[in-house]
Protein backbone atom coordinates (compact mmCIF):
# COMPACT_ATOMS: atom_id res chain seq x y z
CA UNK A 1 -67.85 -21.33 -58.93
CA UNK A 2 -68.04 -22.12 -55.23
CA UNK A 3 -65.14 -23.06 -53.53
CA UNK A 4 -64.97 -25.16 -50.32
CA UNK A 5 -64.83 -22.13 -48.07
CA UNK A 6 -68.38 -21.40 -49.30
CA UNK A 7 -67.05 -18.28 -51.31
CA UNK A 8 -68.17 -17.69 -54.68
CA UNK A 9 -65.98 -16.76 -57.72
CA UNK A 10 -65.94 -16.82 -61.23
CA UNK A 11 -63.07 -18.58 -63.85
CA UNK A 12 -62.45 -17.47 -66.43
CA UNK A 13 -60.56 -19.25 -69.52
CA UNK A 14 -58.39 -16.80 -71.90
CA UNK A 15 -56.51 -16.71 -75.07
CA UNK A 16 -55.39 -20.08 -76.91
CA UNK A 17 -53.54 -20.99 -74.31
CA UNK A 18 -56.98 -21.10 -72.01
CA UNK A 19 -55.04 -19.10 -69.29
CA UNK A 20 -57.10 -19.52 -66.16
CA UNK A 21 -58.14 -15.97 -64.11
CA UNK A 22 -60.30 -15.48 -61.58
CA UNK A 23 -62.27 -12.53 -60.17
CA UNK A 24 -63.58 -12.82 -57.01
CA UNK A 25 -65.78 -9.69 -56.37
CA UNK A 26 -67.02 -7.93 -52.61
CA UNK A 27 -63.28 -9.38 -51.66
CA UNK A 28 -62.65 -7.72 -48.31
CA UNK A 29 -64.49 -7.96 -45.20
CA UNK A 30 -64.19 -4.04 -44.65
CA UNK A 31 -62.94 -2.08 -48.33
CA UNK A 32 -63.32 1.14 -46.66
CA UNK A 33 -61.36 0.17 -43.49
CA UNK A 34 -58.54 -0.61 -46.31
CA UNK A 35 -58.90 2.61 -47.86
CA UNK A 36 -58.68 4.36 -44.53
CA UNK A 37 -55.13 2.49 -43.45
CA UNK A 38 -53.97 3.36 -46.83
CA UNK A 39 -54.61 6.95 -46.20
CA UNK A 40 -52.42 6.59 -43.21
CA UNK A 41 -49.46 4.79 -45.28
CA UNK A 42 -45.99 6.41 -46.18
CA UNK A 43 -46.42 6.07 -50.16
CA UNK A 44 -43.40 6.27 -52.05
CA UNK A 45 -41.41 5.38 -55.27
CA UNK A 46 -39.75 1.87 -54.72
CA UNK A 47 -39.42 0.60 -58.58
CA UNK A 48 -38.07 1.55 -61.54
CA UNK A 49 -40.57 -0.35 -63.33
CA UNK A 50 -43.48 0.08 -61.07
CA UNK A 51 -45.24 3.73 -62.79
CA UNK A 52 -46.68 5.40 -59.61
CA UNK A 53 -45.94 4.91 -55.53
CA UNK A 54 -46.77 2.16 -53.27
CA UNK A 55 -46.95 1.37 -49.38
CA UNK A 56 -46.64 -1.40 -47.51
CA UNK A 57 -49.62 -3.40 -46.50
CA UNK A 58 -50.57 -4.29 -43.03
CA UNK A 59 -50.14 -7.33 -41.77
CA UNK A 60 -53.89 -8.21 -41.00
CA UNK A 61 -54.54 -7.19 -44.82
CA UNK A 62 -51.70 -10.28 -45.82
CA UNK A 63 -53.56 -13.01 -44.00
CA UNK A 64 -56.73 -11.64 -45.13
CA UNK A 65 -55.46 -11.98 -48.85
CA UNK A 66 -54.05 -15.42 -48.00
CA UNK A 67 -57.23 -16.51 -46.33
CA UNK A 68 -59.07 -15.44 -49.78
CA UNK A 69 -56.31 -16.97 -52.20
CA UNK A 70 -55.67 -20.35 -50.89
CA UNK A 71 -58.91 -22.01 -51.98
CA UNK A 72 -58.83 -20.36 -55.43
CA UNK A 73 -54.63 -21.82 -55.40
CA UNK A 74 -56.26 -25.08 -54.27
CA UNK A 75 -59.51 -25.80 -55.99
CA UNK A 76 -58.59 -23.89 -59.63
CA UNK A 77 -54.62 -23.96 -60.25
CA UNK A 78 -54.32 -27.50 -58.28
CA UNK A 79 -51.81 -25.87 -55.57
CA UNK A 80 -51.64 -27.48 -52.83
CA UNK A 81 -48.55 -26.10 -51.06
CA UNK A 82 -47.73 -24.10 -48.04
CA UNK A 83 -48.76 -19.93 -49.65
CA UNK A 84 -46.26 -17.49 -48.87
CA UNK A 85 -47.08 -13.54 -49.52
CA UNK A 86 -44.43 -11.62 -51.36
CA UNK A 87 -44.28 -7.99 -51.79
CA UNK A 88 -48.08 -7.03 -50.23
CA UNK A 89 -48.53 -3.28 -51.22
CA UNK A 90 -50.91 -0.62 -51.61
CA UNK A 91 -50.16 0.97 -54.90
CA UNK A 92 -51.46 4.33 -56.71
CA UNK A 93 -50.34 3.78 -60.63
CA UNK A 94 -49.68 8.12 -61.05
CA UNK A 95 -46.81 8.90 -63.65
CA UNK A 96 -47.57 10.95 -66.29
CA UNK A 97 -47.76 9.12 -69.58
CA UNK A 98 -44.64 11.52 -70.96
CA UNK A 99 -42.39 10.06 -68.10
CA UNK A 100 -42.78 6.74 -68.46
CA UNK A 101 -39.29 4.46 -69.43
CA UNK A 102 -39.35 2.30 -72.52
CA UNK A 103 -40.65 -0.68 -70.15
CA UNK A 104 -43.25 0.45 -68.64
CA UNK A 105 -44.72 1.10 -72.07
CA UNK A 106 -45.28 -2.40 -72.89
CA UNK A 107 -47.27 -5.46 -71.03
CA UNK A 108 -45.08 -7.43 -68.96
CA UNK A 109 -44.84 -10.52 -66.79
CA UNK A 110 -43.87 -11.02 -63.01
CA UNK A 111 -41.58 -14.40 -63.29
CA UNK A 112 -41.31 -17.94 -65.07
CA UNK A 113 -41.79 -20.07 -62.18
CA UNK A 114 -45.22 -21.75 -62.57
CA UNK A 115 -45.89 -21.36 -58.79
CA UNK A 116 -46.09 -17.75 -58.90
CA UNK A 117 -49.16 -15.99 -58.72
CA UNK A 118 -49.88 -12.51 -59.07
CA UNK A 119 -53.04 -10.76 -57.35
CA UNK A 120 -54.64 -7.12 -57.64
CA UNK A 121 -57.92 -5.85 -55.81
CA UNK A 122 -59.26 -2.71 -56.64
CA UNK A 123 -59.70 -0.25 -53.93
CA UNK A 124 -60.79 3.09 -56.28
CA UNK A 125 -64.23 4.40 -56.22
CA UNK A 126 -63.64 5.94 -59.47
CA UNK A 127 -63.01 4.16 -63.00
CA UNK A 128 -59.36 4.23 -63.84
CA UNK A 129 -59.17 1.41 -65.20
CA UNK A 130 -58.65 -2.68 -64.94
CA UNK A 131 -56.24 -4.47 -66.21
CA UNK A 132 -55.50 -6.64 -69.66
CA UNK A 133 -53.59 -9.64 -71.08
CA UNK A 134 -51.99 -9.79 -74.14
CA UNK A 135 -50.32 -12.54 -76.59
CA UNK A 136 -46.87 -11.28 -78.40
CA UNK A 137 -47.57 -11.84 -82.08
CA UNK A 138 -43.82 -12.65 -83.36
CA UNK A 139 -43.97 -15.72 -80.81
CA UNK A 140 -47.34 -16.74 -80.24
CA UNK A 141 -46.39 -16.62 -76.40
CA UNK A 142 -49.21 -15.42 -74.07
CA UNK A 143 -47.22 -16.55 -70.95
CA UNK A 144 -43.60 -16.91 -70.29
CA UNK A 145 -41.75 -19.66 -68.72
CA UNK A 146 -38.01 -20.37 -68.52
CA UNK A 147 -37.88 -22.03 -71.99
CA UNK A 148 -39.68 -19.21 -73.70
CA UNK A 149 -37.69 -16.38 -71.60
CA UNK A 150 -35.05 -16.13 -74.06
CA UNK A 151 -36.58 -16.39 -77.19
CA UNK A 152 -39.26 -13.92 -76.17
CA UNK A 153 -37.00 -11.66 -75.32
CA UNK A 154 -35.22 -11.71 -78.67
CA UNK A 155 -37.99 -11.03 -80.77
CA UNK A 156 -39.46 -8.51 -78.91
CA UNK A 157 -35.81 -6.72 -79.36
CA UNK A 158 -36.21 -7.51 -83.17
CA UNK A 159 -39.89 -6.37 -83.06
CA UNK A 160 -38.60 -3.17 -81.06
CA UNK A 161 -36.04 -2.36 -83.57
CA UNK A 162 -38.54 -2.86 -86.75
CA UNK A 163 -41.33 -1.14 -85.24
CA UNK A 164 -39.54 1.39 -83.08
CA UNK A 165 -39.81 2.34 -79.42
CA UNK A 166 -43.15 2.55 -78.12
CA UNK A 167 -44.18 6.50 -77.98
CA UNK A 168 -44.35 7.68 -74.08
CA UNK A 169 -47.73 6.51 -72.91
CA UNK A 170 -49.15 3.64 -71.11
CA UNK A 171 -49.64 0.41 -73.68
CA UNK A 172 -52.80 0.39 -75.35
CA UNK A 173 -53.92 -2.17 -77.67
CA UNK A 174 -54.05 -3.10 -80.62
CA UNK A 175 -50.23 -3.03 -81.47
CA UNK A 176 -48.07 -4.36 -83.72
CA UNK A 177 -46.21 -6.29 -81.25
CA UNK A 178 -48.97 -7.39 -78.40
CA UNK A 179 -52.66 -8.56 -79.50
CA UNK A 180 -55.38 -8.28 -76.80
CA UNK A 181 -56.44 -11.68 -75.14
CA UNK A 182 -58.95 -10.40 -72.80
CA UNK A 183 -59.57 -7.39 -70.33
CA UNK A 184 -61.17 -7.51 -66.72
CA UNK A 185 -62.66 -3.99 -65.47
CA UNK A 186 -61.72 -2.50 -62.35
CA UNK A 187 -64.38 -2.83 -59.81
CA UNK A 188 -64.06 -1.82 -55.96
CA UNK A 189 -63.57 -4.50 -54.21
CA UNK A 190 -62.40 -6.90 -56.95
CA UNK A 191 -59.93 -9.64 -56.72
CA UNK A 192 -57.90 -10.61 -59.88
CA UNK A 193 -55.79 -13.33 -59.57
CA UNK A 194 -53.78 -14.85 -62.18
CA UNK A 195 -50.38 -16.78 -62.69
CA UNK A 196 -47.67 -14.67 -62.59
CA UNK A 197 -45.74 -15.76 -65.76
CA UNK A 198 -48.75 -14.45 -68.16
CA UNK A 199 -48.25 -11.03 -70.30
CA UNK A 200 -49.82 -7.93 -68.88
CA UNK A 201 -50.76 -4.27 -68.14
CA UNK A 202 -52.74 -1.73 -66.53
CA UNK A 203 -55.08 -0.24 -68.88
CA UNK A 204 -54.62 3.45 -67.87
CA UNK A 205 -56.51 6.22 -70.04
CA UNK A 206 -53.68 7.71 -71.25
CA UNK A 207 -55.85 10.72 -71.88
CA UNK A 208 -57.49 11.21 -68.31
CA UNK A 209 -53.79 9.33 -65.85
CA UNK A 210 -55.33 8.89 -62.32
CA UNK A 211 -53.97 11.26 -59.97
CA UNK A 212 -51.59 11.05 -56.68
CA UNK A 213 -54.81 10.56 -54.11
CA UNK A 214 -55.98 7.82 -51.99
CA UNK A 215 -59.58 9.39 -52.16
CA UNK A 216 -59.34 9.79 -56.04
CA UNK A 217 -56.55 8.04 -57.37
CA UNK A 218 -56.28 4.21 -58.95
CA UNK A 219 -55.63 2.78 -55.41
CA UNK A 220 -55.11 -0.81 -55.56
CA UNK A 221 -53.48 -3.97 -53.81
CA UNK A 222 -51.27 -5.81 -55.18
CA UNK A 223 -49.31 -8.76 -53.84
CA UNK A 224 -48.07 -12.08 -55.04
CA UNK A 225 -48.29 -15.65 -53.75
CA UNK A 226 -45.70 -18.31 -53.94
CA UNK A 227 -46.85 -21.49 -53.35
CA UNK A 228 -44.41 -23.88 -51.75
């Protein structure tokens, strides 16, 4: 698809609920100048649910993200609202598997509002991984919004207490609880973006966990747009 800016990406349509994502690939003007100013960047723990470290992202990067998002918001999602950036970061996903908490062993979603939008682009010359979206099986739900908050979050403590705590490892389908809807490889220089209210994870090889480094670690950006 070829949006009015005269960039190209592609749609894709996934799960029953026909969730729409989008890859745009060869993203930034200058990846490597990217990797560079993340090299420079004070990297540090800043969530208790985020599993690795993350920087903030220079401004330039921000309006370079908005400049690629807003025609994809536009011409596929039908936003047509002022886009605001919240929470642009470079991010290295490092904890051991062992150390992870009970949440970050499951897919999970960023918010219920439906103008929410969540965005990664893949900055790591080496394969460690892409990410994946998932349905819950004892709801059906692939995405959540404010009606389905609560009842999502109800059977998944039912499904947790029949099935048991996930062991400590990043999620990896198939489950009892989560069924696989689609997965998008990391490539470097990829876009994803995707509504922010849709179930999902980071598929990490739980066997080979990237490592702390910019030049060989799962160096990404992620950021979200809200559109006004």
């Amino acid at each position: 698809m070829t949006g009015r800016d005269g960039r190209r990406w592609t749609l894709h349509r996934v799960g029953h609920e026909a969730t729409a994502i989008v890859t745009l690939d060869d993203a930034l003007r200058d990846p490597a100048r990217a990797r560079d100013l993340a090299a420079w960047s004070d990297f540090r723990a800043d969530s208790p649910f985020y599993p690795g470290v993350r920087a903030a992202l220079p401004a330039a990067l921000e309006l370079e993200l908005v400049a690629l998002a807003e025609p994809i918001l536009r011409e596929v999602f039908g936003q047509s609202g002022a886009v605001q950036v919240e929470g642009a970061r470079f991010a290295l996903v490092c904890a051991p598997p062992d150390k992870l908490s009970p949440p970050q062993r499951l897919p999970h979603f960023d918010g219920t509002e439906d103008s929410l939008f969540a965005c990664v682009l893949y900055l790591a010359t080496r394969d460690h991984g892409g990410t994946g979206f998932y349905r819950h099986d004892g709801t059906g739900f692939e995405s959540i919004t404010p009606e389905r908050s609560a009842p999502y979050f109800e059977q998944l403590r039912s499904d947790l207490q029949a099935f048991g705590t996930p062991p400590p490892q990043y999620f990896a389908a198939p489950s009892r609880i989560f069924a696989e809807t689609a997965a998008f490889p990391a490539q470097f220089n990829r876009m994803l973006l995707y509504p922010g209210n849709v179930l999902h994870s980071g598929l990490i090889d739980n066997q080979r966990p990237p490592p702390v480094s910019i030049a060989d670690g799962r160096l990404t950006i992620t950021c979200f747009f809200r559109v006004a």
